[in-house]
PDB file of N, CA and C in Angstrom:
ATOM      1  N   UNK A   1     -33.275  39.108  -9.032  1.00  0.00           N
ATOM      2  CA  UNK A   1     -33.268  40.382  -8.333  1.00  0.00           C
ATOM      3  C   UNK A   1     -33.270  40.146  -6.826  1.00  0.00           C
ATOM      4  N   UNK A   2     -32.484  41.050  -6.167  1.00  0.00           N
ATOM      5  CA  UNK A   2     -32.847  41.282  -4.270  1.00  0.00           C
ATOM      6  C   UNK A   2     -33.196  42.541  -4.435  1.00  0.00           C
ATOM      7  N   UNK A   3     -33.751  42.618  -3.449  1.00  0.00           N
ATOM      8  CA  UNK A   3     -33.609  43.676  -2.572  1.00  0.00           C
ATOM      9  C   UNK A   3     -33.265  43.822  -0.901  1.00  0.00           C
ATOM     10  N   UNK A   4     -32.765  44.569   0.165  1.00  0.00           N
ATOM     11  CA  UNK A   4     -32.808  44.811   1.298  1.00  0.00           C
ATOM     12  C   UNK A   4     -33.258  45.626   1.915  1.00  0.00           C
ATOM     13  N   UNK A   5     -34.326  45.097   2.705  1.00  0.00           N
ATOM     14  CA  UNK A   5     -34.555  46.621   3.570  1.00  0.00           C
ATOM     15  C   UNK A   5     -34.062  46.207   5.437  1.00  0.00           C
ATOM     16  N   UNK A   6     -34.076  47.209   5.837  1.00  0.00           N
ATOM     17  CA  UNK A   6     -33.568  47.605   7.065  1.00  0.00           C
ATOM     18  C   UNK A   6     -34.109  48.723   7.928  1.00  0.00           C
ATOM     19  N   UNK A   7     -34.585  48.408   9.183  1.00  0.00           N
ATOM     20  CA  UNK A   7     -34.901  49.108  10.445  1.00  0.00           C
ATOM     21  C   UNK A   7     -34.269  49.589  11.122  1.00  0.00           C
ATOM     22  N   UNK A   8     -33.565  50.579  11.714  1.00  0.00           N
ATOM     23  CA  UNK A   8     -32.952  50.635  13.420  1.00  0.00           C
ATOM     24  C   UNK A   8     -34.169  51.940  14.248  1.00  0.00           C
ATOM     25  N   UNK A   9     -34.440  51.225  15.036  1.00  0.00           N
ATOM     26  CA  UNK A   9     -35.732  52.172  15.988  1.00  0.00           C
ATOM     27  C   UNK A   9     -36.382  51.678  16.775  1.00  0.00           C
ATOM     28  N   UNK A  10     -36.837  52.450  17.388  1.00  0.00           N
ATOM     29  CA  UNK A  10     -38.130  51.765  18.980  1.00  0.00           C
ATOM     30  C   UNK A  10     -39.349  51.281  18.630  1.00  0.00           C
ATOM     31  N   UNK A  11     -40.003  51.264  17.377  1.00  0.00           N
ATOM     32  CA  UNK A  11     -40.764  50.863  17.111  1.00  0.00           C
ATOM     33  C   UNK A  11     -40.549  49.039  16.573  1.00  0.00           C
ATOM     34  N   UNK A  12     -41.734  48.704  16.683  1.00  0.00           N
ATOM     35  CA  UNK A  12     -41.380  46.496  16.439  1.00  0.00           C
ATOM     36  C   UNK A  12     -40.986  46.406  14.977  1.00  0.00           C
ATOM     37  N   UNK A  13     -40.432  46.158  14.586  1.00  0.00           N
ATOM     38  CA  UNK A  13     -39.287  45.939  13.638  1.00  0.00           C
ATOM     39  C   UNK A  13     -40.105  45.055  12.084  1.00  0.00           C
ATOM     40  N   UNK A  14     -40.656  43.980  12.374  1.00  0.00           N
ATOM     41  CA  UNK A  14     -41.445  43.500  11.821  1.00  0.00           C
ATOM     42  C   UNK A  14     -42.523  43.734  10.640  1.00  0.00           C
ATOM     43  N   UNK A  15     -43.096  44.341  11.206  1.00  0.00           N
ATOM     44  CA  UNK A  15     -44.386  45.110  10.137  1.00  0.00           C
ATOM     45  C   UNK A  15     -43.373  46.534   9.143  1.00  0.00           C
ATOM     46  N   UNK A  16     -42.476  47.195  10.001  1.00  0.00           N
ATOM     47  CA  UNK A  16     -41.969  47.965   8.949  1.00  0.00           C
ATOM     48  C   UNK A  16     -40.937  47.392   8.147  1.00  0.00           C
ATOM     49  N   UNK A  17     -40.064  45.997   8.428  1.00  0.00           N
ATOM     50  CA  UNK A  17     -39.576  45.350   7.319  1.00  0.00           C
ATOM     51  C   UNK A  17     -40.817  44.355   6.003  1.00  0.00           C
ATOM     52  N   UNK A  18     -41.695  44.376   6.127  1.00  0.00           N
ATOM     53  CA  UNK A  18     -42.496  43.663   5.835  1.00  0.00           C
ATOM     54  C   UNK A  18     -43.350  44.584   4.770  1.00  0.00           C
ATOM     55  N   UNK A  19     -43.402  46.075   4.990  1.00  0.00           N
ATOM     56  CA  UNK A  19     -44.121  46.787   4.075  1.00  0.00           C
ATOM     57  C   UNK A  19     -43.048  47.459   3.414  1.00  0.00           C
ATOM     58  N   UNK A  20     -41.828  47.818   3.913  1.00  0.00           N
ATOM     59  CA  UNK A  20     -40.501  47.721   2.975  1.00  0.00           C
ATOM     60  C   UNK A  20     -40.282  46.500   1.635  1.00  0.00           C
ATOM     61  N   UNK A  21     -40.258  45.416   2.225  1.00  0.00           N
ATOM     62  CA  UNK A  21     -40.549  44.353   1.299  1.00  0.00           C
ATOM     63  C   UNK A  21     -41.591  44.539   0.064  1.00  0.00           C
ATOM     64  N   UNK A  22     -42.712  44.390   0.709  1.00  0.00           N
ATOM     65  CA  UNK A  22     -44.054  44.968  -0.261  1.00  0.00           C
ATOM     66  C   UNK A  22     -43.459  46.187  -1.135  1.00  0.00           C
ATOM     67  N   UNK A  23     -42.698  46.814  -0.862  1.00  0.00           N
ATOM     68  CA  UNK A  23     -42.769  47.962  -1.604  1.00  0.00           C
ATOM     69  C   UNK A  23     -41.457  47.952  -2.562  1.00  0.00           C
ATOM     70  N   UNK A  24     -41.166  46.938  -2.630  1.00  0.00           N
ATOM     71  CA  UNK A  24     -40.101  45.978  -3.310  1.00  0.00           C
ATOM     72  C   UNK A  24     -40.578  44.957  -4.197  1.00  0.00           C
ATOM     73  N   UNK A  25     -41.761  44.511  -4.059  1.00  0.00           N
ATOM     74  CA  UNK A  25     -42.046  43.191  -4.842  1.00  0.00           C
ATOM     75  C   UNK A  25     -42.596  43.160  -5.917  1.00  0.00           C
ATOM     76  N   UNK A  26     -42.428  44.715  -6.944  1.00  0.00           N
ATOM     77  CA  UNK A  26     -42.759  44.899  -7.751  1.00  0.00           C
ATOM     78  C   UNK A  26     -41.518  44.445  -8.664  1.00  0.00           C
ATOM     79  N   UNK A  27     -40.319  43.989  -8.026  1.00  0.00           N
ATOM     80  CA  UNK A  27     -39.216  44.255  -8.746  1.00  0.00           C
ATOM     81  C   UNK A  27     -39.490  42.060  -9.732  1.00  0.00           C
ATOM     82  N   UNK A  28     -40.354  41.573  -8.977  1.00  0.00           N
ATOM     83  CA  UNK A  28     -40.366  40.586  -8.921  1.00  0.00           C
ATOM     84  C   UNK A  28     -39.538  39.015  -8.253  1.00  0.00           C
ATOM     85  N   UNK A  29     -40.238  38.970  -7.097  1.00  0.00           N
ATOM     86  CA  UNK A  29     -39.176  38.035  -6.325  1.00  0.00           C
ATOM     87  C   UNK A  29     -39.955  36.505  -6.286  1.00  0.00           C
ATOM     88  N   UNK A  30     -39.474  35.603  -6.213  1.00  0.00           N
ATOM     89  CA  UNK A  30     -39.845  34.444  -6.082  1.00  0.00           C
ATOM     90  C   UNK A  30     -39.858  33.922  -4.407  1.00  0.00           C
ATOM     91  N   UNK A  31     -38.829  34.752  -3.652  1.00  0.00           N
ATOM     92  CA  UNK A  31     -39.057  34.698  -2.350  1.00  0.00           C
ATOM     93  C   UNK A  31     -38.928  35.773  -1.040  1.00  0.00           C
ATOM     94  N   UNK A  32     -39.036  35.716  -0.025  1.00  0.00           N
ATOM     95  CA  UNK A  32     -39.238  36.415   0.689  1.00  0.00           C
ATOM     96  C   UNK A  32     -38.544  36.751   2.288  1.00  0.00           C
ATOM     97  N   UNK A  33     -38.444  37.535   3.007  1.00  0.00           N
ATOM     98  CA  UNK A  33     -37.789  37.010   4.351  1.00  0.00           C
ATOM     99  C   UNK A  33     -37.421  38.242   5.331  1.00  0.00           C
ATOM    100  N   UNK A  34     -37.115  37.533   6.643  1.00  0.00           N
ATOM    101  CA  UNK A  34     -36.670  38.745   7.591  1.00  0.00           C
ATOM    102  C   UNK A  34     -35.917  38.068   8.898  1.00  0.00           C
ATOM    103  N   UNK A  35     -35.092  38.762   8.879  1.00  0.00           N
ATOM    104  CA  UNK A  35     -34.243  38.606  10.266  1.00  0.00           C
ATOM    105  C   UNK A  35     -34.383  39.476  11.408  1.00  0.00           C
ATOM    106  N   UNK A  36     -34.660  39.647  12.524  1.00  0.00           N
ATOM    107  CA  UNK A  36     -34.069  40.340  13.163  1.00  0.00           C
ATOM    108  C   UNK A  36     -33.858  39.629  14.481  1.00  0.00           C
ATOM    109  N   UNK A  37     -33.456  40.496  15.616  1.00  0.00           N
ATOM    110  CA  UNK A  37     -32.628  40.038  16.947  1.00  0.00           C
ATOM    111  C   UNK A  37     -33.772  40.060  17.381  1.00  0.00           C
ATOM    112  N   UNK A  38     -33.990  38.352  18.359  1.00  0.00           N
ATOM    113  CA  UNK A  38     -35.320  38.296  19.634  1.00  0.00           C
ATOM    114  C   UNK A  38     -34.110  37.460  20.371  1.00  0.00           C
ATOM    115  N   UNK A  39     -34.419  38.146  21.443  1.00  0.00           N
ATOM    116  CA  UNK A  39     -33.606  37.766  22.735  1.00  0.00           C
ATOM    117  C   UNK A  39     -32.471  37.205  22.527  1.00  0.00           C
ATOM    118  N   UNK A  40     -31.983  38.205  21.899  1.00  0.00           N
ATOM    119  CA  UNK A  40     -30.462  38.206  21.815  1.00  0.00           C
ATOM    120  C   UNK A  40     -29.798  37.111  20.962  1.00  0.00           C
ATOM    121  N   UNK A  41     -30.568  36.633  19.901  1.00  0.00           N
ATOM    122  CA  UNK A  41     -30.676  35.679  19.012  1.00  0.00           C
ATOM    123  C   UNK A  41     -31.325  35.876  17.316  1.00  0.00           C
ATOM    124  N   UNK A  42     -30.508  35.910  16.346  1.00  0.00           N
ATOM    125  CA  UNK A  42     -30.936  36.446  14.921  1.00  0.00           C
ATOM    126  C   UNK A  42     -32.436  35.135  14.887  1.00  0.00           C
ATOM    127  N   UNK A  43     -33.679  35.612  14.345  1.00  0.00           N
ATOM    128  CA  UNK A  43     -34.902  35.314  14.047  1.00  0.00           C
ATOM    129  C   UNK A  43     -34.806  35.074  12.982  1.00  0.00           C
ATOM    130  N   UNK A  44     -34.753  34.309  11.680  1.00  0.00           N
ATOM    131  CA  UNK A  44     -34.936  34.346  10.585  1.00  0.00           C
ATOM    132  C   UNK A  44     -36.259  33.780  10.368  1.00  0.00           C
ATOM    133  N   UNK A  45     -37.169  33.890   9.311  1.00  0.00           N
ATOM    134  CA  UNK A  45     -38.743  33.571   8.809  1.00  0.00           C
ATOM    135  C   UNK A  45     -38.467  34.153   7.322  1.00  0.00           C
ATOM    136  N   UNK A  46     -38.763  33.206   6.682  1.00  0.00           N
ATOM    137  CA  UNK A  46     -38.940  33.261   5.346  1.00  0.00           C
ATOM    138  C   UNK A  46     -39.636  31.897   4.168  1.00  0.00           C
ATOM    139  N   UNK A  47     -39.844  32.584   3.395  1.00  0.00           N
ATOM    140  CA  UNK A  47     -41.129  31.678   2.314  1.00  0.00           C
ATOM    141  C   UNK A  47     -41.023  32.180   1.149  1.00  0.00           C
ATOM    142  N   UNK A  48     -41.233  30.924   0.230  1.00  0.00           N
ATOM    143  CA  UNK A  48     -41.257  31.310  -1.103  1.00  0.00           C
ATOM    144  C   UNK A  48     -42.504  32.000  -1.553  1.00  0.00           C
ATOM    145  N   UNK A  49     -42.526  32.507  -2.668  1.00  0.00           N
ATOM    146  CA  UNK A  49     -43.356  33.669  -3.152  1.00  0.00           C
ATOM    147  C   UNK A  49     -43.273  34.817  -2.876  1.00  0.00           C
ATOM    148  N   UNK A  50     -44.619  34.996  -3.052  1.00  0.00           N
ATOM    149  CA  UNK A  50     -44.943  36.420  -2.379  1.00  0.00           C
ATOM    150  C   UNK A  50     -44.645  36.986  -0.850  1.00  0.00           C
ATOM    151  N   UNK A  51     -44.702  38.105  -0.740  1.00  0.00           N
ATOM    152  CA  UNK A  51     -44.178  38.477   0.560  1.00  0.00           C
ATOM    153  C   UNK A  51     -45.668  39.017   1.084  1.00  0.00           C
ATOM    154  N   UNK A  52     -46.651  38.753   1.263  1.00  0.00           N
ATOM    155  CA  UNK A  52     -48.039  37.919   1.841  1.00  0.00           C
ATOM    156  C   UNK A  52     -47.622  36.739   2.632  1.00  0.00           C
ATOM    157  N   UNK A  53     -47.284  35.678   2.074  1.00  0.00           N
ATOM    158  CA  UNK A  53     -46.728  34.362   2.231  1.00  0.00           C
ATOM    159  C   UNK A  53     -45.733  34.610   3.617  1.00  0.00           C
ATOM    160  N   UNK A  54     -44.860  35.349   3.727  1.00  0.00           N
ATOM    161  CA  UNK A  54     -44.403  35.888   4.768  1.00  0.00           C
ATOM    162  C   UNK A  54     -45.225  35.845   6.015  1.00  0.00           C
ATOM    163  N   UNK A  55     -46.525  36.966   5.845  1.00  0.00           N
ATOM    164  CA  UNK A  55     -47.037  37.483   6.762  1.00  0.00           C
ATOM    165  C   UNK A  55     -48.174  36.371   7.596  1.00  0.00           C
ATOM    166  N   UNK A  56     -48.510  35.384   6.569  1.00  0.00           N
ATOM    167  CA  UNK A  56     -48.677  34.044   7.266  1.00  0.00           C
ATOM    168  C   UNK A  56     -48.258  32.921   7.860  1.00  0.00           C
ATOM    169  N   UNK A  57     -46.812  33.496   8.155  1.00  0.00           N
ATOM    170  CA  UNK A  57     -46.328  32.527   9.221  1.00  0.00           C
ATOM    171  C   UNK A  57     -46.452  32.528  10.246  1.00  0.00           C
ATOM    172  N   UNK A  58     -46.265  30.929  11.012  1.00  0.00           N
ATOM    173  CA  UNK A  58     -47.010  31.176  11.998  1.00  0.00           C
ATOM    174  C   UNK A  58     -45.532  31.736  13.255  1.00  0.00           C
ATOM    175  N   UNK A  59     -46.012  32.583  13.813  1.00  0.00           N
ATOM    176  CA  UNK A  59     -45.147  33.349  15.032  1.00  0.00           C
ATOM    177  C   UNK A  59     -44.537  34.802  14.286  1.00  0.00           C
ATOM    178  N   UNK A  60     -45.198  35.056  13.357  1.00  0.00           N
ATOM    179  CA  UNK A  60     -44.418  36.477  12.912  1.00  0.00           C
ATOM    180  C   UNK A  60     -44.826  37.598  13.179  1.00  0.00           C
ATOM    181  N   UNK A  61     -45.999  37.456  13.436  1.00  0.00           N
ATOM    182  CA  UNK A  61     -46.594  38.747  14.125  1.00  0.00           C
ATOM    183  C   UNK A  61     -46.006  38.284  15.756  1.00  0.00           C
ATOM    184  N   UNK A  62     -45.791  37.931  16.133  1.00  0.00           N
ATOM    185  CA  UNK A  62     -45.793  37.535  17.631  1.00  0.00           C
ATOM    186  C   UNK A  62     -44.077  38.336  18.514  1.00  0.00           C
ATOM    187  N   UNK A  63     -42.735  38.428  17.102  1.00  0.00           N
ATOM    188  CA  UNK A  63     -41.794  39.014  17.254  1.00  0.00           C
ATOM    189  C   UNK A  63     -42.039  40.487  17.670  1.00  0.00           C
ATOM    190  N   UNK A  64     -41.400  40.634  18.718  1.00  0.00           N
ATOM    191  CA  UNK A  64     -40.815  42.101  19.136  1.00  0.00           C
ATOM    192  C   UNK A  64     -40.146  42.438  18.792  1.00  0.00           C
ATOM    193  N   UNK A  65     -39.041  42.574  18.274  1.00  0.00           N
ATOM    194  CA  UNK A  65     -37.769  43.272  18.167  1.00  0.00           C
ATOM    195  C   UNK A  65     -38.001  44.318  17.823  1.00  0.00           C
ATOM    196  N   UNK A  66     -37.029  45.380  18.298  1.00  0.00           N
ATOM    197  CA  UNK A  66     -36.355  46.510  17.781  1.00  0.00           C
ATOM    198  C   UNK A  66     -35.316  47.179  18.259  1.00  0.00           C
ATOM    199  N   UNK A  67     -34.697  47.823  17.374  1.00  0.00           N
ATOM    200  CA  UNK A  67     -33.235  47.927  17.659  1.00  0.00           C
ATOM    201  C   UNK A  67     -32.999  49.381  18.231  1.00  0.00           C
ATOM    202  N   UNK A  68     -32.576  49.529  19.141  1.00  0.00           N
ATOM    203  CA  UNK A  68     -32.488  51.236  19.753  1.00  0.00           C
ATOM    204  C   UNK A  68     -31.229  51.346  20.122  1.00  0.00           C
ATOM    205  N   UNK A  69     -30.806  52.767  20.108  1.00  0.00           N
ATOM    206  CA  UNK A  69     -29.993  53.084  20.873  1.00  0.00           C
ATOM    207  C   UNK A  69     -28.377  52.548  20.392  1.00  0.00           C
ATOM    208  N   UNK A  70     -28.571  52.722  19.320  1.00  0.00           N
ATOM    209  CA  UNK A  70     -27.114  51.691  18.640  1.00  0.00           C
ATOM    210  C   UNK A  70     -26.195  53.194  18.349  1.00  0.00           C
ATOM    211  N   UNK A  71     -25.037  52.453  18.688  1.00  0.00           N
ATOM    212  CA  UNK A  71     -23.336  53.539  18.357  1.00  0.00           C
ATOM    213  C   UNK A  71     -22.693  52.547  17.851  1.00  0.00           C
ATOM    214  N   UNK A  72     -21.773  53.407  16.846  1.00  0.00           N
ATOM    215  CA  UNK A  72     -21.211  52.940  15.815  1.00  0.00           C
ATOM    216  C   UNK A  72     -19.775  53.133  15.548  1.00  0.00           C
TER     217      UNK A  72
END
């Protein structure tokens, strides 16, 4: 199984892909992960298991990103 979740907004990007996830991991995943843009550069962080396991990496709380102001 996947799932994807996705942000675009002024708020830090991070914690709301992260409880998106959680709210996914009922589906049963063996792993976990998140991308987004820090300084103008894709961030990837990801870990097997649980998506807990995620939230203990080290520098993931520390990302800013968020995406504003996007046209399409």
């Amino acid at each position: 199984m996947c799932g994807i979740v996705g942000y675009v907004g002024d708020k830090k990007a991070t914690p709301i892909l992260i409880n998106g996830l959680l709210c996914l991991e009922y589906r049963g995943y063996d792993s976990a992960g998140i991308a987004v843009i820090e300084n103008s550069k894709i961030c990837c962080m990801k870990d097997k298991g649980r998506v807990a396991n995620l939230k203990a990496i080290s520098g993931i709380n520390d990302l800013t990103s968020c995406i504003r102001n996007c046209t399409y």
